[in-house]
Protein backbone atom coordinates (compact mmCIF):
# COMPACT_ATOMS: atom_id res chain seq x y z
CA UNK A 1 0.48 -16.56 4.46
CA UNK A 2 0.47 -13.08 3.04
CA UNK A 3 -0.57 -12.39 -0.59
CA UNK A 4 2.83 -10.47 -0.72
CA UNK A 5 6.81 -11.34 -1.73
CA UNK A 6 9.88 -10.10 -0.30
CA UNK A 7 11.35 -9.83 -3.63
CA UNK A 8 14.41 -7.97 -3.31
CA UNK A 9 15.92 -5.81 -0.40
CA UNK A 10 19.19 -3.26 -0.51
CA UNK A 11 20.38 0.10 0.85
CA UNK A 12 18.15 2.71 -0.62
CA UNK A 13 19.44 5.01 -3.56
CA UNK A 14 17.69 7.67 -1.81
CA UNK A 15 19.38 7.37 1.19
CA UNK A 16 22.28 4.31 0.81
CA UNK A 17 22.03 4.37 5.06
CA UNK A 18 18.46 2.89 5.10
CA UNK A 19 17.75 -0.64 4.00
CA UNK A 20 14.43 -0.89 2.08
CA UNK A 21 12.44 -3.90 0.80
CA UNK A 22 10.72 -4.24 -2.38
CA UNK A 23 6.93 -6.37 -1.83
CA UNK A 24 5.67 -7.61 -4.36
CA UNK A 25 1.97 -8.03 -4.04
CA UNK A 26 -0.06 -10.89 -6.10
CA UNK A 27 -3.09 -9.76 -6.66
CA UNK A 28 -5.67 -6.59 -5.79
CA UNK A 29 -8.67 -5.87 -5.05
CA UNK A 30 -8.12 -2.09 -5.97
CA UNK A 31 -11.16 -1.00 -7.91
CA UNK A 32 -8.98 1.81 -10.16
CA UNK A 33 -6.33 -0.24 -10.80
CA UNK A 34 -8.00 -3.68 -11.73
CA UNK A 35 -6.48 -6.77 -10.68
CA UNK A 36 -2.87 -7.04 -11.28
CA UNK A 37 0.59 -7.72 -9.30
CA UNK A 38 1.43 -4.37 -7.43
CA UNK A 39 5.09 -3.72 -6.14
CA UNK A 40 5.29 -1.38 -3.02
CA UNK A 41 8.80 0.02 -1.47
CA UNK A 42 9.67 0.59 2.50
CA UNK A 43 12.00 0.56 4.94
CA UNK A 44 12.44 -2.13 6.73
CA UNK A 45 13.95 -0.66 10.13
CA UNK A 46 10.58 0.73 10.95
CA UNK A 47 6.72 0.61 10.15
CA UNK A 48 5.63 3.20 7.13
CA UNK A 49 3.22 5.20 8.94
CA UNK A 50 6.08 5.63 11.82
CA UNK A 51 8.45 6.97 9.19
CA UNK A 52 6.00 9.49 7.61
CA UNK A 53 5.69 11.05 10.65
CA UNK A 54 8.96 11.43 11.68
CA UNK A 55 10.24 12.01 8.17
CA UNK A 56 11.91 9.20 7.14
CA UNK A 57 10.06 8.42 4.70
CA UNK A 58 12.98 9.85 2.39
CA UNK A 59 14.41 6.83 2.48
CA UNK A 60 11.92 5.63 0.27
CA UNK A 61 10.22 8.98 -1.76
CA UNK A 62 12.98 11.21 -2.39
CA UNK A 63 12.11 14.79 -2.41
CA UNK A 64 8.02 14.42 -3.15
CA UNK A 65 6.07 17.45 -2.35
CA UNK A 66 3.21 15.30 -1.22
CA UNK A 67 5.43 14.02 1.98
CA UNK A 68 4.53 15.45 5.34
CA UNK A 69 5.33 19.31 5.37
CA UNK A 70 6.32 21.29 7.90
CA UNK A 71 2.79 22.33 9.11
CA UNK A 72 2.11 18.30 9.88
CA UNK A 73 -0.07 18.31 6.29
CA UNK A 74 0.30 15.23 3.70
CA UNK A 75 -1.46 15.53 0.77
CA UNK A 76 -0.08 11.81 -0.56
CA UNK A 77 -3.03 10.13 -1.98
CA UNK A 78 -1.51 6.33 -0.15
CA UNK A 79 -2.69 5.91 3.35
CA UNK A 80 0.52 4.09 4.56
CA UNK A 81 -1.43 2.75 7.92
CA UNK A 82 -3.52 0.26 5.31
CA UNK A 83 -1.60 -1.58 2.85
CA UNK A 84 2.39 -0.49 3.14
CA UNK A 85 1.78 -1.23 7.19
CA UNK A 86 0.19 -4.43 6.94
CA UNK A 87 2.52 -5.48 4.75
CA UNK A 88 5.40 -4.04 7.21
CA UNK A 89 3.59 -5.81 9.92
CA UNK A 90 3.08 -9.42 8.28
CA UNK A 91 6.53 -9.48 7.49
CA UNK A 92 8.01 -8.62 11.02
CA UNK A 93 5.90 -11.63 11.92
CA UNK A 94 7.57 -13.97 9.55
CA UNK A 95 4.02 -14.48 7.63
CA UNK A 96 5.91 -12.87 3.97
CA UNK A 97 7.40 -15.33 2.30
CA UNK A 98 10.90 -14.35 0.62
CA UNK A 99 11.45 -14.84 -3.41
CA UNK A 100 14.23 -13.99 -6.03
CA UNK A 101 13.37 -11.79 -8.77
CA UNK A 102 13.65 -14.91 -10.75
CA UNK A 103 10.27 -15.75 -9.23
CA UNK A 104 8.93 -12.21 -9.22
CA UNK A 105 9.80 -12.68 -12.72
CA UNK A 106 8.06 -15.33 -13.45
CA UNK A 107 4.59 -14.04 -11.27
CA UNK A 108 4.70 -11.13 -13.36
CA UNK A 109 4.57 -12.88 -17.10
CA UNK A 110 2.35 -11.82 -19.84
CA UNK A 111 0.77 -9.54 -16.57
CA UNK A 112 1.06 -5.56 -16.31
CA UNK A 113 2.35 -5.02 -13.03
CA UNK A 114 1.84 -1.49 -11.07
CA UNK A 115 5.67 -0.12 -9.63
CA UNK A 116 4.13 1.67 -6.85
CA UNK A 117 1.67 1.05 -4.35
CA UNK A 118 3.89 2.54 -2.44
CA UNK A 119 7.42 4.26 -2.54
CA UNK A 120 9.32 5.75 -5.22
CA UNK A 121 10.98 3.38 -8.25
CA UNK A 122 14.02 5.68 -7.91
CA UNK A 123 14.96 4.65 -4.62
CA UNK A 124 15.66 0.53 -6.51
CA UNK A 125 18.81 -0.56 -8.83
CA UNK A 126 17.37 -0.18 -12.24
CA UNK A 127 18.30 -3.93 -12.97
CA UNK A 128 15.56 -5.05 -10.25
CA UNK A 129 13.40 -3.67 -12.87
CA UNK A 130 14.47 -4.94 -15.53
CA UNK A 131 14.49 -8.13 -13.89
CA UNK A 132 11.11 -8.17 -13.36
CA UNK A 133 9.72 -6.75 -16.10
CA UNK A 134 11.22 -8.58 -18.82
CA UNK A 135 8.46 -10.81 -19.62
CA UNK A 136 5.59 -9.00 -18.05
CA UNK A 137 3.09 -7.45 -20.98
CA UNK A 138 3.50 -4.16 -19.23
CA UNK A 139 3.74 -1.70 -16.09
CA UNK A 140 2.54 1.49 -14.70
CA UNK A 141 4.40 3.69 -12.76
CA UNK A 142 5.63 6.89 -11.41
CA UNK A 143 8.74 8.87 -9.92
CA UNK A 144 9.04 12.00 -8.39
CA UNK A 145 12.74 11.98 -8.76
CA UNK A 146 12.95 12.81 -12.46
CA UNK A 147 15.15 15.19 -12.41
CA UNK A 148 17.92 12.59 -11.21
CA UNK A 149 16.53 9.24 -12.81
CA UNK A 150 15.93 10.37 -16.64
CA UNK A 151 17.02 7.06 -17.26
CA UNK A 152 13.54 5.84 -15.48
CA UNK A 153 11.70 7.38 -18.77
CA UNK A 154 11.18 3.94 -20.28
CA UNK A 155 9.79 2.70 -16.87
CA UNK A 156 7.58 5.07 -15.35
CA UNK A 157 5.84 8.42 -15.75
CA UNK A 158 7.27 11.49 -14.01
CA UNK A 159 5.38 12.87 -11.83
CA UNK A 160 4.94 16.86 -11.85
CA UNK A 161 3.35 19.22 -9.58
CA UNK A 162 2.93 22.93 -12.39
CA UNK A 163 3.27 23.02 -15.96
CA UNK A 164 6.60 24.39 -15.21
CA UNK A 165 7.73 21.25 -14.05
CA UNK A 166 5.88 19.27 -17.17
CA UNK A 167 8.24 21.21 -19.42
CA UNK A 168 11.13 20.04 -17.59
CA UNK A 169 10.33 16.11 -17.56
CA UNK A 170 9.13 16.57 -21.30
CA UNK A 171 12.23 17.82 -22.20
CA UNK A 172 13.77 15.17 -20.24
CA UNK A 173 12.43 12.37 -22.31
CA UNK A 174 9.38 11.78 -19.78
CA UNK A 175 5.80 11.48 -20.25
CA UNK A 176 4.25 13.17 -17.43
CA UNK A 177 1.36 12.68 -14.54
CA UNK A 178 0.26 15.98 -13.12
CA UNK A 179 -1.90 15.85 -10.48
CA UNK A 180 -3.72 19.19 -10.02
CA UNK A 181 -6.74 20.96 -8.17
CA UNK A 182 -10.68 21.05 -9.46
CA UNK A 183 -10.52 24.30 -11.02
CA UNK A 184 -7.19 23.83 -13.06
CA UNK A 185 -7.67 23.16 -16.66
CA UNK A 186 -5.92 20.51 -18.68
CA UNK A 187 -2.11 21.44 -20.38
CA UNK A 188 -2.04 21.22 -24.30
CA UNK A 189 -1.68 17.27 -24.65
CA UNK A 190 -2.75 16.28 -21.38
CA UNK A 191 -6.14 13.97 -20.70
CA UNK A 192 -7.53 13.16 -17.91
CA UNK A 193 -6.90 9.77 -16.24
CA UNK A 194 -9.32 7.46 -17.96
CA UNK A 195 -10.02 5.46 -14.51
CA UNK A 196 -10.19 8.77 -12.92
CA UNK A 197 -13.77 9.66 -11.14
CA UNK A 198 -13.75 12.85 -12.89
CA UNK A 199 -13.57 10.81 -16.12
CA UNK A 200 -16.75 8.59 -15.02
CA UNK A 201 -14.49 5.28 -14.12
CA UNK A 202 -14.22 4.20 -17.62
CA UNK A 203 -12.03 1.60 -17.70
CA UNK A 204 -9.16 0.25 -14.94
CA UNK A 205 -5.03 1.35 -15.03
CA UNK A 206 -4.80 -2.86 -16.09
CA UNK A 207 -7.03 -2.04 -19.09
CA UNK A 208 -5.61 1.47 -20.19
CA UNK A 209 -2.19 1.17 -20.01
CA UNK A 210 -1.40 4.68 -20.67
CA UNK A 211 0.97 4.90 -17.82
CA UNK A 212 4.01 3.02 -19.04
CA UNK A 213 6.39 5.56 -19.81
CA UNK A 214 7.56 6.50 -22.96
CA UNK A 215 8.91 3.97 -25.33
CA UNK A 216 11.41 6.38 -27.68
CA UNK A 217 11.49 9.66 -29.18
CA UNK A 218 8.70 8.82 -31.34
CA UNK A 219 6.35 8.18 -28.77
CA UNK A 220 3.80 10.69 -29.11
CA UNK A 221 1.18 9.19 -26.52
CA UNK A 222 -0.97 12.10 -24.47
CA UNK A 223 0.55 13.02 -20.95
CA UNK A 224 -2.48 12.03 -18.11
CA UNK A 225 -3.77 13.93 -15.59
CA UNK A 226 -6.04 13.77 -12.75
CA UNK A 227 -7.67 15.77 -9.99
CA UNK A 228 -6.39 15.72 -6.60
CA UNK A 229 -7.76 12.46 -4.44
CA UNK A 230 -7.56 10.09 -2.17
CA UNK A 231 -6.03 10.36 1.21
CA UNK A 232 -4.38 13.64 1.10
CA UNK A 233 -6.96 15.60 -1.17
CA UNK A 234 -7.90 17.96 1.92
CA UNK A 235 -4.14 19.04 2.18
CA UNK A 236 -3.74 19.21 -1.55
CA UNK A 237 -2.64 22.83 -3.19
CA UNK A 238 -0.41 22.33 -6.52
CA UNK A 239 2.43 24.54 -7.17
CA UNK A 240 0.75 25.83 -9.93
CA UNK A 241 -1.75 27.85 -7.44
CA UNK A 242 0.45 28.78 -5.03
CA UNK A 243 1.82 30.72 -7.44
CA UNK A 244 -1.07 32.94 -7.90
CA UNK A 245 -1.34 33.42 -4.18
C-alpha cells in the first residue's frame, strides 16, 4: 500500500466548487526536510500536473505568483509530476488507504509534521488543523493567502514575494518566508534558511523548527529566507526586481 493517508477531503476554500483531498504522508526521504509526516493538498477530480497546466490549480494555491503565468513559466519550487501525482495516481487505484483525523492525529504525536508538500493550508477548514496538530511537537508551513487567512499566523509562515509584501504579513501578525534571487540581500531580521544550500545544509526543517509561525505578539523569532530553487528556479524573478526593471 502507499506510504500516504486520505485524511480528510471537502470543497476547497479556495474555490468551494472543487473537492480537494488532504494526504497525509508517513514518512520522507526528503534530504532538507529530514524525516517527518508531510501533508500535501489536491484536487481530486483530476491529476496535479493536469491542473497546473490548465490552471486549476487554484483550487488548491490561491493566488501564488509561482503558479503557471501567462507566458507558460512556473517558477514553483514542487514538481507536481513526482510526489503530488503519484500520490493522485495511487489513490485513483484504490492503493491509499482512507483515515480520520483521529488517526492522522495520532501518526502525528510528539512528531513535527510539514503542512505542505504540496498545496496551500488556506484552501483546509482551520479545525483539520487543529485536529491534527494538537499533540504533534510541532509543524512547518506556509500560505500564500495571508492577506485573507491572518488567522493562519499561529500555523504557518506567510509567504512573500518583496519587502513590500513582508511589511504587510508583519503587520498582519505573520512571520514571513521570502524567497528571493542570488543577488538580493537579506531584510533587517531576516536569515537565511538554515537547511538552505546557500547556508551549507546545516541542519534539516525537522531539526530547526524555525518555520512554525508565530506563537503571540511576543514572539520575536527572525523571519527566514532563502534563494530561489528547486524546480522553478530558471523561471524565478521576485517582485522585488521587477521593480527595478
Amino acid at each position: 500500500m502507499s506510504n500516504s493517508l486520505l485524511i480528510h477531503r471537502q470543497q476547497s476554500r479556495l474555490n468551494p466548487a472543487v473537492e480537494v483531498g488532504v494526504f497525509l504522508t508517513k514518512k520522507s526521504s526528503n534530504k532538507k526536510t529530514g524525516n517527518m509526516p508531510q501533508v500535501l493538498i489536491i484536487r481530486l477530480d483530476q491529476a496535479p500536473n493536469k491542473a497546473v497546466q490548465n490552471g486549476d490549480d487554484q483550487a488548491i494555491c490561491g493566488d501564488c505568483k509561482h503558479r503557471k503565468q501567462a507566458d507558460g513559466k512556473r517558477s514553483c519550487y514542487v514538481k507536481v509530476i513526482h510526489g503530488p501525482a503519484s500520490t493522485y495516481r495511487a489513490w485513483k487505484r484504490g492503493n491509499v488507504d482512507t483515515a480520520s483525523l483521529d488517526t492522522a492525529r495520532k501518526l502525528c504525536k510528539n512528531k513535527v509534521v510539514r503542512l505542505g508538500i504540496y498545496g496551500d493550508p488556506s484552501a483546509i477548514d482551520p479545525e483539520v488543523w487543529e485536529t491534527v496538530l494538537a499533540d504533534s511537537r510541532s509543524k512547518t508551513g506556509y500560505t500564500h493567502q495571508w492577506k485573507t487567512n491572518p488567522a493562519l499566523s499561529s500555523v504557518t509562515m506567510a509567504s512573500v514575494d518583496s519587502p513590500e509584501e513582508q511589511r504587510q504579513a508583519q503587520d498582519l501578525g505573520f512571520r514571513t518566508f521570502r524567497v528571493r534571487t542570488e543577488t538580493e540581500p537579506l531584510l533587517p531580521g531576516e536569515i537565511t534558511c538554515p537547511a538552505s544550500a546557500e547556508a551549507g545544509e546545516r541542519t534539516t526543517c525537522l531539526k530547526c523548527g524555525l518555520c512554525d509561525g508565530k506563537h503571540g505578539p511576543n514572539d520575536h523569532r527572525k523571519n527566514i529566507s532563502i534563494i530561489a530553487h528547486g524546480n522553478g528556479k530558471a523561471n524565478f524573478v521576485s517582485v522585488a526586481s521587477l521593480k527595478k526593471l
